[in-house]
Protein backbone atom coordinates (compact mmCIF):
# COMPACT_ATOMS: atom_id res chain seq x y z
CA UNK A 1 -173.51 -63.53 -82.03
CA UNK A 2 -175.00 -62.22 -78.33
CA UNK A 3 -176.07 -58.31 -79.08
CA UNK A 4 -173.27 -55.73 -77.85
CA UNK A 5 -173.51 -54.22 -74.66
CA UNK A 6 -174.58 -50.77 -73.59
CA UNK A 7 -170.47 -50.34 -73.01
CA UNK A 8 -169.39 -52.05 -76.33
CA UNK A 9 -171.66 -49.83 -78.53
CA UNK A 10 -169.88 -47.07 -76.46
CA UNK A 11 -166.80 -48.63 -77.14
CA UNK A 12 -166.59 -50.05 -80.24
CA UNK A 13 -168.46 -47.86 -82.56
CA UNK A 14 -167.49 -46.54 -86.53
CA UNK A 15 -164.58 -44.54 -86.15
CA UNK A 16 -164.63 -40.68 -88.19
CA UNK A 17 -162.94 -40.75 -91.12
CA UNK A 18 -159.74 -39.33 -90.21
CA UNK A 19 -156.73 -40.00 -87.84
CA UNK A 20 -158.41 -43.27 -87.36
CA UNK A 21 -155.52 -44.73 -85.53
CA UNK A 22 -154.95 -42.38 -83.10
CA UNK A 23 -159.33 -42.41 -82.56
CA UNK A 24 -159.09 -45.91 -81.40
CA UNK A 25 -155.51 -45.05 -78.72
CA UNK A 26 -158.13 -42.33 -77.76
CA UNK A 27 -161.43 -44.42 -77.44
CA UNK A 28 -159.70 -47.86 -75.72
CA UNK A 29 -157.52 -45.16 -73.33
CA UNK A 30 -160.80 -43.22 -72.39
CA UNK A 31 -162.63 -46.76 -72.05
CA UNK A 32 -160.02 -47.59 -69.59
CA UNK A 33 -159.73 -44.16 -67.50
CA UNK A 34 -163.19 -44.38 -66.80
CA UNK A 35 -163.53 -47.86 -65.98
CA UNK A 36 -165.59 -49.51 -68.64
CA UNK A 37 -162.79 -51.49 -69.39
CA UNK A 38 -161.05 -53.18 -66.42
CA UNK A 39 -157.24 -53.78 -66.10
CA UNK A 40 -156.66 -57.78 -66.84
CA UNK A 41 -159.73 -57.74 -69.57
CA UNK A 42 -159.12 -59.10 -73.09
CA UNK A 43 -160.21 -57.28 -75.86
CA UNK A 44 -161.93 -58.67 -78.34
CA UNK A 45 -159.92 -60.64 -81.34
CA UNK A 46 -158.04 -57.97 -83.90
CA UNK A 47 -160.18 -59.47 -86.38
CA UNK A 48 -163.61 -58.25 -84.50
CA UNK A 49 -162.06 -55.34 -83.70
CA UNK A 50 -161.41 -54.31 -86.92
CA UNK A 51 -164.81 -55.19 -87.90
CA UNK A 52 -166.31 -53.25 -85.11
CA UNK A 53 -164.65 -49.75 -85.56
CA UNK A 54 -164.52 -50.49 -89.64
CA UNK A 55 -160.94 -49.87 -89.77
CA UNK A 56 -158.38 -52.34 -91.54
CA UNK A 57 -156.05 -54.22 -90.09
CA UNK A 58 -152.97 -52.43 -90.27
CA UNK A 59 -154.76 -49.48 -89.18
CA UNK A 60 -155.80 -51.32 -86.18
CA UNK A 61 -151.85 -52.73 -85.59
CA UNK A 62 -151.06 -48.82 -85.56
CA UNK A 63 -153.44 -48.38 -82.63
CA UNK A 64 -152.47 -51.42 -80.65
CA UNK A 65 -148.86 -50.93 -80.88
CA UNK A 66 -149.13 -46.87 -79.52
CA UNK A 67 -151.13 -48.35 -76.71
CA UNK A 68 -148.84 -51.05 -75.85
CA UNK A 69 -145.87 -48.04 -75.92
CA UNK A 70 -147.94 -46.40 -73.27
CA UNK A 71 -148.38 -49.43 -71.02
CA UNK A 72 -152.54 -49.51 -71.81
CA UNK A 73 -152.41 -52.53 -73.66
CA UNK A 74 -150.24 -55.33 -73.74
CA UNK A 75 -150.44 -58.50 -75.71
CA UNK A 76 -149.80 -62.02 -75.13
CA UNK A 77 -148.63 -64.99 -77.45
CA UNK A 78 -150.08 -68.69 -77.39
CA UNK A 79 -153.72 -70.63 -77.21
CA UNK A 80 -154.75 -68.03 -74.66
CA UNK A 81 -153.57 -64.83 -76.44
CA UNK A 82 -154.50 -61.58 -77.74
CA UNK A 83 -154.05 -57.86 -75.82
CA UNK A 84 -155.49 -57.01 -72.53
CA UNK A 85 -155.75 -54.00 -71.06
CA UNK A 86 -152.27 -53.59 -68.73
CA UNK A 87 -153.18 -50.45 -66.70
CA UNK A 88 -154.78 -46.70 -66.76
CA UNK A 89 -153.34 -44.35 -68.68
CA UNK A 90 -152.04 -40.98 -67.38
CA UNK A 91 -152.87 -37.73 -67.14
CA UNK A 92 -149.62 -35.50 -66.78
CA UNK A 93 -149.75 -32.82 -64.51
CA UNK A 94 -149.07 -30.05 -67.34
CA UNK A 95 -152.54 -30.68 -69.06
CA UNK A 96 -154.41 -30.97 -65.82
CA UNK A 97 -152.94 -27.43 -64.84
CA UNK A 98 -154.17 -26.07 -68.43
CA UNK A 99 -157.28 -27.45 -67.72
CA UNK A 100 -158.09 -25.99 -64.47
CA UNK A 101 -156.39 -22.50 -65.71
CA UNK A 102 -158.33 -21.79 -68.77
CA UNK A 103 -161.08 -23.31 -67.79
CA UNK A 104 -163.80 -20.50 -65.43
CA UNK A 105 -165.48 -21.09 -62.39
CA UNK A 106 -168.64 -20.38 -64.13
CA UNK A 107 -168.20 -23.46 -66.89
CA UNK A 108 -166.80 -25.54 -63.57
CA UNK A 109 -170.75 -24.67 -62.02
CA UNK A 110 -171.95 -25.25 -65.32
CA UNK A 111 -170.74 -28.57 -65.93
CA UNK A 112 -172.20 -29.25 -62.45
CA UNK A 113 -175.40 -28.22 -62.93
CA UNK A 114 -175.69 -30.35 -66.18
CA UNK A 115 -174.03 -33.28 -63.96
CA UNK A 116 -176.62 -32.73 -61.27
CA UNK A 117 -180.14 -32.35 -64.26
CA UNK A 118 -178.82 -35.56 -65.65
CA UNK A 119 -178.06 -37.65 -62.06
CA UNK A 120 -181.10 -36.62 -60.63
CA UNK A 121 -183.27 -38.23 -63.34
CA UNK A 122 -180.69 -41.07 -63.74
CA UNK A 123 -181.40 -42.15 -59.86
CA UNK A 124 -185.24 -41.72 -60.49
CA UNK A 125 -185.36 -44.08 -63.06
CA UNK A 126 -183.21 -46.28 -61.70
CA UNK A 127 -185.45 -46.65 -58.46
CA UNK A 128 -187.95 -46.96 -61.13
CA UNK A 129 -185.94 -49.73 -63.52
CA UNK A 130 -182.69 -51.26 -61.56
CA UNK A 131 -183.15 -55.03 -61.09
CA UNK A 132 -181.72 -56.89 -58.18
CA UNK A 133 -178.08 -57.51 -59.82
CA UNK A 134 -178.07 -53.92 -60.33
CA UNK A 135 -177.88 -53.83 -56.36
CA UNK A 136 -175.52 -55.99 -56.19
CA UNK A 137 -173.75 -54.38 -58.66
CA UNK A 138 -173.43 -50.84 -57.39
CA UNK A 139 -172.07 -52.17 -53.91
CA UNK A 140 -169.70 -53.74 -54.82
CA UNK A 141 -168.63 -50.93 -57.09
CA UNK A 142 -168.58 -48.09 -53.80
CA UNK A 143 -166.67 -50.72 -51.94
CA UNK A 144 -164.06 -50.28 -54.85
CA UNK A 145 -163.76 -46.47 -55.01
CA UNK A 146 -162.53 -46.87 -51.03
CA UNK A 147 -160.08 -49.53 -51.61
CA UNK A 148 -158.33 -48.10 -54.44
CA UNK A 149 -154.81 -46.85 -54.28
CA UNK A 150 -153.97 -44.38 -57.12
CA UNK A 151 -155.39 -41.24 -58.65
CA UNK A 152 -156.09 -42.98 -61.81
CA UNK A 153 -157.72 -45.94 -60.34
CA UNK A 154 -159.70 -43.78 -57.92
CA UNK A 155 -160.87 -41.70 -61.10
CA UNK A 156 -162.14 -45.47 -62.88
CA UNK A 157 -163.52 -46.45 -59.85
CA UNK A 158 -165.66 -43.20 -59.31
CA UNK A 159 -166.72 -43.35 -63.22
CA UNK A 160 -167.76 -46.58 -63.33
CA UNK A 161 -169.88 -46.04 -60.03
CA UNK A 162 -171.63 -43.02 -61.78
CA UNK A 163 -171.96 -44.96 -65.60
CA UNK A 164 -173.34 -48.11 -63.65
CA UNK A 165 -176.09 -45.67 -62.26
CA UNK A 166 -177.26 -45.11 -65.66
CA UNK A 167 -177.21 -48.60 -66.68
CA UNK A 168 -179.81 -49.37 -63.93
CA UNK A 169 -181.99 -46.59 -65.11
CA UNK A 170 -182.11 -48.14 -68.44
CA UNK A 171 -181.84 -45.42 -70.60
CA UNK A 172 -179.32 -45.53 -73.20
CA UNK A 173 -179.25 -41.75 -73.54
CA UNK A 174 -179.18 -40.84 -70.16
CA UNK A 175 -176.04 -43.38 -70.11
CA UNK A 176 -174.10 -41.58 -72.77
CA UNK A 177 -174.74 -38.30 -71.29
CA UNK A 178 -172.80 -39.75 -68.07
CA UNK A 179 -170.04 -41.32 -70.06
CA UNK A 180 -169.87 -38.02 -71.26
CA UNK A 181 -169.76 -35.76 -68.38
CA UNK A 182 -167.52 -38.47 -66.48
CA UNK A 183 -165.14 -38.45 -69.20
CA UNK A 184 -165.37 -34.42 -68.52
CA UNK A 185 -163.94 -33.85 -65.26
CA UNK A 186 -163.21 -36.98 -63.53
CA UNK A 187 -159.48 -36.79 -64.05
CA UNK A 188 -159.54 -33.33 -62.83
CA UNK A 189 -161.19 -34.13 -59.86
CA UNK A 190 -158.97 -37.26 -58.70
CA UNK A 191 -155.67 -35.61 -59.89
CA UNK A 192 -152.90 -34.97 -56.91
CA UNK A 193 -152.57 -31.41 -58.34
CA UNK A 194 -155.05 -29.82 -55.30
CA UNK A 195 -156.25 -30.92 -51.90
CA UNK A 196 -157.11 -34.81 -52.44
CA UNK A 197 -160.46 -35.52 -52.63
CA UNK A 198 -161.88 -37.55 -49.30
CA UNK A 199 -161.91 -41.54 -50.80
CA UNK A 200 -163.47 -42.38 -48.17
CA UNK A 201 -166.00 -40.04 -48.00
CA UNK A 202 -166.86 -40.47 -51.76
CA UNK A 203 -167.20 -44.13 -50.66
CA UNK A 204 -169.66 -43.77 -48.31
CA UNK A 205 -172.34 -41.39 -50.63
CA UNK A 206 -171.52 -44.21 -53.20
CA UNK A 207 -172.71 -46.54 -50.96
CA UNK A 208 -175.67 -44.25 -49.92
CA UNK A 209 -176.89 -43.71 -53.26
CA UNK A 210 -176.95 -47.75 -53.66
CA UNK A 211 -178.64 -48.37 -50.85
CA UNK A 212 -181.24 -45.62 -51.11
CA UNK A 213 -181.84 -47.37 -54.66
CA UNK A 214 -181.87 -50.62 -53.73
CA UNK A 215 -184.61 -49.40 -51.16
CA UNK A 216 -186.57 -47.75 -53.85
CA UNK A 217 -186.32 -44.20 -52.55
CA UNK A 218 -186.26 -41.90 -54.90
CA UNK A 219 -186.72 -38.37 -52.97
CA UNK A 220 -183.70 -39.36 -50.70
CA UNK A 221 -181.56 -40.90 -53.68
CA UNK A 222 -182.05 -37.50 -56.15
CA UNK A 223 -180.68 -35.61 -52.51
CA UNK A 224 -177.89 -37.48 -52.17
CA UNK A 225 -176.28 -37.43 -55.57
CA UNK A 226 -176.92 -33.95 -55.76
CA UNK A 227 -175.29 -32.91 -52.63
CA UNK A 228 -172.74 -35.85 -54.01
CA UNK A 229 -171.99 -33.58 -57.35
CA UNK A 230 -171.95 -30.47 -55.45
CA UNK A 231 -169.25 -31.44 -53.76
CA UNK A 232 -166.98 -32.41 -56.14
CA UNK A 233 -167.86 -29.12 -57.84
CA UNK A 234 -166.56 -27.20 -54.80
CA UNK A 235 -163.21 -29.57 -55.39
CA UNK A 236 -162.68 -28.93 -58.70
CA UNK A 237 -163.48 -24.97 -58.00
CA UNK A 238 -161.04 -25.28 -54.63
CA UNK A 239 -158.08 -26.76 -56.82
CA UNK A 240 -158.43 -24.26 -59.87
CA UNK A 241 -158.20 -21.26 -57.01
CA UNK A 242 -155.43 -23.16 -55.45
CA UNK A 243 -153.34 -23.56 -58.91
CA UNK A 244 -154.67 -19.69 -59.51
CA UNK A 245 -152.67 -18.79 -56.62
CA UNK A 246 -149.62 -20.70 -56.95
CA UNK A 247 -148.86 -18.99 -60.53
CA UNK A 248 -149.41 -15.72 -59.22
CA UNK A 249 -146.89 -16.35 -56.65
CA UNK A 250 -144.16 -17.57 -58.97
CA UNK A 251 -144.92 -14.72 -60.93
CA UNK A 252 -144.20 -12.29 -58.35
């Protein structure tokens, strides 16, 4: 059996004891939001799955029929069976609202600034480490942020862009410290609540950032994703004032 991938040991890790079940809805769901698992891709065989998060079967049913009753998963009969992933999940409007209302400008910078210490020595290394189909890899991965057509696969596409970067640096930790952080704030910053983030825009420092790695520049690639970051910092920041402000004018 080929070694798991740096986004199956992600994935498909030992589940906590408890609420097991409703762990794997919340691992596959997140795996999907963020774009480590693509719509159309099979999951593995119930049997490996099982194995891999050391849950039993019926345990594992439990999981795959909630995420077929939210339209993640669905699954097929015959030779060519099993459950694929059937779409992103959603984010409802009411929870992104909480979100930017009790969270504080000052944990929205701070969030940032922990973005920006880990991208900056993600895009080092990875001048340092990424191998040719890691260029290939990240352009074709901007060119998807700018063609996609909803919030939630804008949000995947931007994730995976970001999680790919630490792939090509090679560092296992730096990668789960981006899975992390993506799995943070990238909802919040693709949601329709606020002023919609540029896609095009976002696109194009994608594409910068590849380029200026595939070039092996390392001064210009550490200033581009942190003016990158910084800007979606001032997004998130400009749609928590905006929400701010709405409430207090219902209120009055």
């Amino acid at each position: 059996m080929a070694p798991p991938s740096p986004f199956e040991s992600q994935i498909y890790r030992p589940l906590p004891e408890i609420e097991r079940a409703e762990a794997i809805v919340d691992r596959i769901s997140t795996a999907v939001a963020l774009g480590l698992l693509n719509v159309g891709e099979r999951l593995p065989a119930e049997t490996a799955l099982s194995e891999k998060f050391g849950v039993g079967g019926t345990t594992l049913r439990e999981a795959l029929t909630e995420l077929r009753i939210r339209g993640t998963v669905e699954t097929r009969r015959g030779r060519s069976g099993g459950s694929f992933v059937a779409g992103y999940p959603l984010y409802p409007a009411d929870e992104m609202q909480a979100w930017f209302l009790s969270t504080s400008i000052p944990e929205i910078r701070d969030i940032g600034e922990e973005h920006i210490a880990i991208s900056t020595a993600v895009v080092r290394l990875a001048c340092e480490r990424a191998e040719p189909q890691d260029f290939k890899r990240l352009h074709m991965l901007a060119g998807v942020l700018d063609g996609a057509a909803s919030p939630e696969v804008r949000a995947a596409a931007d994730s995976r862009f970001h999680i790919q970067l630490a792939v090509a640096a090679r560092s296992p930790r730096l990668a789960s410290a981006e899975i992390r952080l993506q799995q943070e704030t990238v909802q919040q910053l693709w949601t329709p609540l606020g002023v919609q983030v540029d896609t095009a825009t976002a696109a194009a420092e994608h594409l910068g950032l590849a380029r200026a790695i595939a070039r092996d520049q390392p001064g210009t690639a550490e200033a581009l994703v942190q003016e990158h970051i910084r800007r979606n910092v001032f997004h998130l920041i400009d749609t928590k004032l905006t929400l701010e402000y709405a409430q207090s004018q219902q209120r009055d």
